[in-house]
Protein backbone atom coordinates (compact mmCIF):
# COMPACT_ATOMS: atom_id res chain seq x y z
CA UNK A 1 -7.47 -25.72 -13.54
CA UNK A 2 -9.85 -26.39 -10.31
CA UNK A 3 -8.78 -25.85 -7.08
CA UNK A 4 -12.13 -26.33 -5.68
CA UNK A 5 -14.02 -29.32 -7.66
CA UNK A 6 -17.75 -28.65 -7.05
CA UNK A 7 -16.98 -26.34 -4.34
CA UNK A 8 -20.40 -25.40 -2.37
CA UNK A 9 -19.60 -23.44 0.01
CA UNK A 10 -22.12 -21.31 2.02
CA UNK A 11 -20.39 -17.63 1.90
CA UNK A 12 -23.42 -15.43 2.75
CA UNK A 13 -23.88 -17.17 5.42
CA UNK A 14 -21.25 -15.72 7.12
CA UNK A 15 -22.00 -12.19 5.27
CA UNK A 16 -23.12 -10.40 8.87
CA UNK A 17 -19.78 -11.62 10.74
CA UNK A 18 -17.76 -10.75 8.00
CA UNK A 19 -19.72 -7.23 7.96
CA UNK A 20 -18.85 -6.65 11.55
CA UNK A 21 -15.08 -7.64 11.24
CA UNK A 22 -14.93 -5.22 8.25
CA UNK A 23 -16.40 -2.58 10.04
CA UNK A 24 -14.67 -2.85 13.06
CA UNK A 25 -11.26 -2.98 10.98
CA UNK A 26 -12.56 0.12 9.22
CA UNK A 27 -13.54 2.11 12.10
CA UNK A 28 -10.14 1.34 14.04
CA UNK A 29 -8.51 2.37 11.24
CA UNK A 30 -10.18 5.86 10.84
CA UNK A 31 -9.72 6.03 14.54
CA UNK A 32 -5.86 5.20 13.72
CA UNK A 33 -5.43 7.70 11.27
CA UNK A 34 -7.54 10.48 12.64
CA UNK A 35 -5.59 10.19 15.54
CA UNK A 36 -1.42 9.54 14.83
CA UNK A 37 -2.33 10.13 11.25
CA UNK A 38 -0.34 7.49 7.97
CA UNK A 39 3.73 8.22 7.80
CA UNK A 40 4.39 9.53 4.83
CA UNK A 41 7.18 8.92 2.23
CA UNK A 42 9.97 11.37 1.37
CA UNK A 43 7.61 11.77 -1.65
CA UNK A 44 4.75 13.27 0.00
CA UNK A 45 6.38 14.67 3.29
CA UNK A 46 9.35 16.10 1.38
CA UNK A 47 12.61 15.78 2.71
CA UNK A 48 16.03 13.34 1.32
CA UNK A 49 16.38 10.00 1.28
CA UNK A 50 19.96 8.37 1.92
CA UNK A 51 21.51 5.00 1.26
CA UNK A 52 24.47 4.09 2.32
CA UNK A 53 26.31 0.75 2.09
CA UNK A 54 28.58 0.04 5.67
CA UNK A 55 32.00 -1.66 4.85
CA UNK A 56 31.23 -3.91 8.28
CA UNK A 57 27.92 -4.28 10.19
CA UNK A 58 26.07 -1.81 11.64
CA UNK A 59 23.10 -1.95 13.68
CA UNK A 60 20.08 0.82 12.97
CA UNK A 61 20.49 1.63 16.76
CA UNK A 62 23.85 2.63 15.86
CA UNK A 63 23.44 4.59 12.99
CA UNK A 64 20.12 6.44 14.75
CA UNK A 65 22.72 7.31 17.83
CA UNK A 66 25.01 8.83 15.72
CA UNK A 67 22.55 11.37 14.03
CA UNK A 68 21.42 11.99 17.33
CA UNK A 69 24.60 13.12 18.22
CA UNK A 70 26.35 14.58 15.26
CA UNK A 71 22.92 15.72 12.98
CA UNK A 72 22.80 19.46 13.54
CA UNK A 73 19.35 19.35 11.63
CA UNK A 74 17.15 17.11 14.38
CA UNK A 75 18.38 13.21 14.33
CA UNK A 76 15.80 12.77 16.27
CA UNK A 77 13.08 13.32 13.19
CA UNK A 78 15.12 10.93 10.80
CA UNK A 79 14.11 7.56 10.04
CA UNK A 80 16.44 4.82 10.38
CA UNK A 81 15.91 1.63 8.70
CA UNK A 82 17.69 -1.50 7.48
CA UNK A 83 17.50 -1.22 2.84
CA UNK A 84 17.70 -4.45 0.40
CA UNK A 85 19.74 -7.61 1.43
CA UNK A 86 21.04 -7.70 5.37
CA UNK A 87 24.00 -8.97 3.78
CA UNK A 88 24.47 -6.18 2.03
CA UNK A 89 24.77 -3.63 5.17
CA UNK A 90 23.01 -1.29 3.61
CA UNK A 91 21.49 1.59 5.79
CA UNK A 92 18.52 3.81 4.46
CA UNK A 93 18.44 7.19 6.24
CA UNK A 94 15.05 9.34 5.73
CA UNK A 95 15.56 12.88 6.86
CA UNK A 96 12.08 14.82 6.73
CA UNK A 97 12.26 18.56 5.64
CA UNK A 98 12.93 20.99 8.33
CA UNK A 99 12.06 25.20 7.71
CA UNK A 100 11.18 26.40 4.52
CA UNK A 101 11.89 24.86 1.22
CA UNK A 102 14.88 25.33 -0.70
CA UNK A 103 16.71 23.15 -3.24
CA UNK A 104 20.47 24.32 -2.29
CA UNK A 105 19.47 23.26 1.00
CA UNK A 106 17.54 19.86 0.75
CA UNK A 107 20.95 18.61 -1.32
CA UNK A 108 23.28 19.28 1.52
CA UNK A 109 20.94 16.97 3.74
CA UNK A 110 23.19 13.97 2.74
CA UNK A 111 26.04 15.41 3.09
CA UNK A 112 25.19 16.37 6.41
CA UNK A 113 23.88 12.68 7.45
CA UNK A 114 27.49 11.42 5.92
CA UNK A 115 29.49 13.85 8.25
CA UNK A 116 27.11 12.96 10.93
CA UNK A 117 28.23 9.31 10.77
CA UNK A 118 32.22 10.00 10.24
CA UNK A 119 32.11 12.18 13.24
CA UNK A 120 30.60 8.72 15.11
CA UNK A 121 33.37 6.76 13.47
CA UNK A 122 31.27 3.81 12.97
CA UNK A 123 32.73 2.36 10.14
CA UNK A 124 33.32 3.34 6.56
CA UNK A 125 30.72 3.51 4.42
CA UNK A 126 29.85 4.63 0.84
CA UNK A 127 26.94 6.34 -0.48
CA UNK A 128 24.51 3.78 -2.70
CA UNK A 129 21.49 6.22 -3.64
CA UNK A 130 20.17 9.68 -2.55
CA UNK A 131 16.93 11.17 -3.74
CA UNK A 132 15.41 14.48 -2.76
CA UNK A 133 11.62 16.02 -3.00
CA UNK A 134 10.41 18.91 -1.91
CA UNK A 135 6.92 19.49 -0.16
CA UNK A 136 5.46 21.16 -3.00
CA UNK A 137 6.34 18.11 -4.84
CA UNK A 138 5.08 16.02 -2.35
CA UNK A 139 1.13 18.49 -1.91
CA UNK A 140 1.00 17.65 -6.03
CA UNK A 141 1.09 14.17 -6.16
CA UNK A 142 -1.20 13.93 -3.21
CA UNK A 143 -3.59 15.98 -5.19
CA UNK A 144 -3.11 13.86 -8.20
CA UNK A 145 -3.24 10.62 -6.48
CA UNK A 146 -6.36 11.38 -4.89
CA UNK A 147 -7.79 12.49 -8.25
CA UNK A 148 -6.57 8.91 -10.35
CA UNK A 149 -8.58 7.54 -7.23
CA UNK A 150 -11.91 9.48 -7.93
CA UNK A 151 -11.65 9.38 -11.68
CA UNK A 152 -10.66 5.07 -11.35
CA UNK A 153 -14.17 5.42 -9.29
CA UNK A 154 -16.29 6.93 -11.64
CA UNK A 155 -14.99 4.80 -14.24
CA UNK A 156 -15.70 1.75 -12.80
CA UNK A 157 -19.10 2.46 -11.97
CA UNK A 158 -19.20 3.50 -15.44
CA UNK A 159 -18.19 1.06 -16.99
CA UNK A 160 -20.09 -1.49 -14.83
CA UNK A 161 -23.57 0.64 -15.11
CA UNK A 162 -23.04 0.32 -19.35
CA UNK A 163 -22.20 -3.50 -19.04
CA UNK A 164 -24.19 -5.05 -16.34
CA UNK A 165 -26.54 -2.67 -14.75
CA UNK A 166 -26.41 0.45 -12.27
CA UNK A 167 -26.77 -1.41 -9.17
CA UNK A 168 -23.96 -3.58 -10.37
CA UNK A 169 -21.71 -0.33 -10.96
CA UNK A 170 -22.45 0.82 -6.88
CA UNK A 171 -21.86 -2.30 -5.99
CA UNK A 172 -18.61 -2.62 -7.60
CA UNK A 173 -17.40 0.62 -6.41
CA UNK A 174 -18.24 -0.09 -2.71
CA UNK A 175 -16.23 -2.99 -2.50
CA UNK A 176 -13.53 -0.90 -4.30
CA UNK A 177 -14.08 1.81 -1.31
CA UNK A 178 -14.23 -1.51 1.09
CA UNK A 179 -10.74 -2.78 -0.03
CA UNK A 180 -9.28 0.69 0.32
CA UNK A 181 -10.12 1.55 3.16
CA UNK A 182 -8.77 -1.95 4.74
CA UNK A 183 -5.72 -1.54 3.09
CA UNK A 184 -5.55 2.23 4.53
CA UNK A 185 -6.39 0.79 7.88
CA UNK A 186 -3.44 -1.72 8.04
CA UNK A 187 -0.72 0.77 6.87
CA UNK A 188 -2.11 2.77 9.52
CA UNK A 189 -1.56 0.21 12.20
CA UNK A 190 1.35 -0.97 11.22
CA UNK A 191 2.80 2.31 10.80
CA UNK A 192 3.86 2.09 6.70
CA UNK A 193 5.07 4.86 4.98
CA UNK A 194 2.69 6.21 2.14
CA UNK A 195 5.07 6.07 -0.44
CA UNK A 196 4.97 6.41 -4.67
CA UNK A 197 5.57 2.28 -4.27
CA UNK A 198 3.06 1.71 -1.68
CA UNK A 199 0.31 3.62 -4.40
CA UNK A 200 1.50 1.80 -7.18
CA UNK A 201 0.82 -1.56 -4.61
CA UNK A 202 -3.04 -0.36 -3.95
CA UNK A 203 -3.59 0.38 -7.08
CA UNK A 204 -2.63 -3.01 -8.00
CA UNK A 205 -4.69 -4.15 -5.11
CA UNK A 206 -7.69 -2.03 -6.16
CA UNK A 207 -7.25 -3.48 -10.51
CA UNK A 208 -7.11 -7.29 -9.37
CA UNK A 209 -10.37 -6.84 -7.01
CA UNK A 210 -12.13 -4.73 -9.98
CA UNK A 211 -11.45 -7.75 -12.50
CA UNK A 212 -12.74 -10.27 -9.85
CA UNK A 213 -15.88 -8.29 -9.20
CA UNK A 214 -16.23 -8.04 -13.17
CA UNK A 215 -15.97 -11.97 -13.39
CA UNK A 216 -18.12 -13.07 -10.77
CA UNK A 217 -20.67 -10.37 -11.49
CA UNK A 218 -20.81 -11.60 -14.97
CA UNK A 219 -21.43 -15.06 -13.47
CA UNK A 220 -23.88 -13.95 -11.16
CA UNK A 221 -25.40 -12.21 -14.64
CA UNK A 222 -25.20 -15.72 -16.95
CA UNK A 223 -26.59 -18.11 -13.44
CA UNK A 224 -29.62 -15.36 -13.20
CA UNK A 225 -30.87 -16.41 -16.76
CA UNK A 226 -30.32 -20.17 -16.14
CA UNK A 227 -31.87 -20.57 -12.40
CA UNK A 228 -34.72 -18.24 -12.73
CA UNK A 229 -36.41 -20.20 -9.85
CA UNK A 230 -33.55 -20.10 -7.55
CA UNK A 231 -33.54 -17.28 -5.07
CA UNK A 232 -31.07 -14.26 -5.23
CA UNK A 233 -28.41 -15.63 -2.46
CA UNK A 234 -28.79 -19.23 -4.19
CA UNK A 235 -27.68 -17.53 -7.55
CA UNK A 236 -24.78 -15.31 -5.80
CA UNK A 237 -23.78 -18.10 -3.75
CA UNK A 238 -23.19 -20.36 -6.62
CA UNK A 239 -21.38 -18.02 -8.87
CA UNK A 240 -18.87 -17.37 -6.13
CA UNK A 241 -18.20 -20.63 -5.82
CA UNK A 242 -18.11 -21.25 -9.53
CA UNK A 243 -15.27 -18.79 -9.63
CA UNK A 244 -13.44 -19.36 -6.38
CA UNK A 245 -10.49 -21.24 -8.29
CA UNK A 246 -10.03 -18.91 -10.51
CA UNK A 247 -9.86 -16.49 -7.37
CA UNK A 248 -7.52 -18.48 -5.39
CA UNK A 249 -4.92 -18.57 -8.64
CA UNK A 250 -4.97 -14.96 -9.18
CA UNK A 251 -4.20 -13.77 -5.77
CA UNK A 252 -2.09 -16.32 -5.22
CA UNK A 253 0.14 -15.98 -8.39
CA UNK A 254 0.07 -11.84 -7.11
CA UNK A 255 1.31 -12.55 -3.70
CA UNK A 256 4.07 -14.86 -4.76
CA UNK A 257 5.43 -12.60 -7.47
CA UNK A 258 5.15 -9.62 -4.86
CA UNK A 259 7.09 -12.27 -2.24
CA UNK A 260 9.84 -13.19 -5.21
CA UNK A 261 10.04 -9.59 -6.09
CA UNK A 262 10.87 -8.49 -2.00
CA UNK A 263 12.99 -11.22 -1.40
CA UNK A 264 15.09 -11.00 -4.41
């Protein structure tokens, strides 16, 4: 299946201004995150999470009053935040961890939250989900995330160094690095939690741009035995374009199963 039929398309042309966007992207991004730093999930921060299903509606504005009022704990630090299908009226209530850690007292957190919310009398309600991590929890899979990161690094370069060549390996890994940090950048500005979902989404991110570096590397690999007498950017040029369909159908086939998958 061919999107493109005998696309030619000039893409290093426009290397340089995509270079600069990158790096501007990049560079706000560390800025971001240097600066107001990447929220992070109750499973890195530590803390309980809380869902609770409203028998009417409730705005978050509501429910984020009510904690302010009633939550002895600091309603102020909670997040607030509409979960699943608005039809649902389903409330998800992330309370970080406050003092020291202790099991006995991250599991009365919800309780707390619930008696927070009766007090406002804003409707009944009835508890859907509650899940609780500590910090410790949270510092270890940190550590191990960022170690499945390096390790998925040094395998790919690996791996590309024994099948193509070295160059092709540290080329491979910097667009890895590339599409990380971009994806870092935009969580950043948008304000995303880092959550065990959001890792399992990058590294997701990070397998489907490995496998289309593989393919159009080993294009660029079969074109450079063929057209000899072209130049380098003739032979990179064409093999991108040679592969663009296939591309376009794998990232769009991703993005629509990740849109059926949120909307249903």
């Amino acid at each position: 299946m061919h999107i493109f039929k005998d696309a030619n398309y000039d893409f290093l042309r426009w290397r340089w201004h995509a270079l600069a966007i990158s790096w501007v992207i990049i560079l706000a991004g560390i800025f971001t995150i240097a600066t107001k730093g990447i929220p992070k999930g109750v499973e890195f921060a530590g803390g309980t999470v809380v869902i609770e299903r409203f028998d009417q509606a409730v705005s978050v504005q509501q429910v984020r009053q009510a904690l302010d009022r009633n939550y002895a704990a600091g309603g102020q630090n909670t997040v607030v935040q509409t979960y699943g299908d608005p039809a649902q009226q389903m409330i998800m209530i992330r309370v970080p961890q406050v003092g020291a850690e202790s099991g006995a007292s991250l599991s009365r957190e919800a309780q707390q939250v619930e008696d927070a919310l009766r007090k406002a009398n804003i409707g009944g309600f009835k508890r859907q989900g509650a899940e609780i991590v500590g910090a410790t929890v949270g510092a270890e899979l940190t550590s191990r995330g960022l170690w499945a990161t390096a390790l998925s690094l040094i395998g790919i370069l690996a791996y590309l160094g024994f099948r193509f060549q070295f160059s092709f390996g540290v080329g491979a890994v910097i667009a890895t690095i590339h599409d990380l940090l971009i994806t870092l950048a935009f969580l950043a500005f948008f304000r995303y939690d880092m959550s065990l979902n959001v890792i399992a989404a990058i590294l997701t991110m990070t397998g489907y741009s490995t496998n289309d570096t593989i393919v159009i590397f080993d294009r660029i690999r079969e074109n450079m035995r063929s057209m000899r007498r072209d130049s380098l950017g003739h032979i990179i040029n064409a093999s991108v374009n040679q592969t663009l369909s296939r591309t376009i159908i794998t990232a769009g086939t991703a993005l629509l199963t990740s849109l059926a998958a949120r909307a249903s």
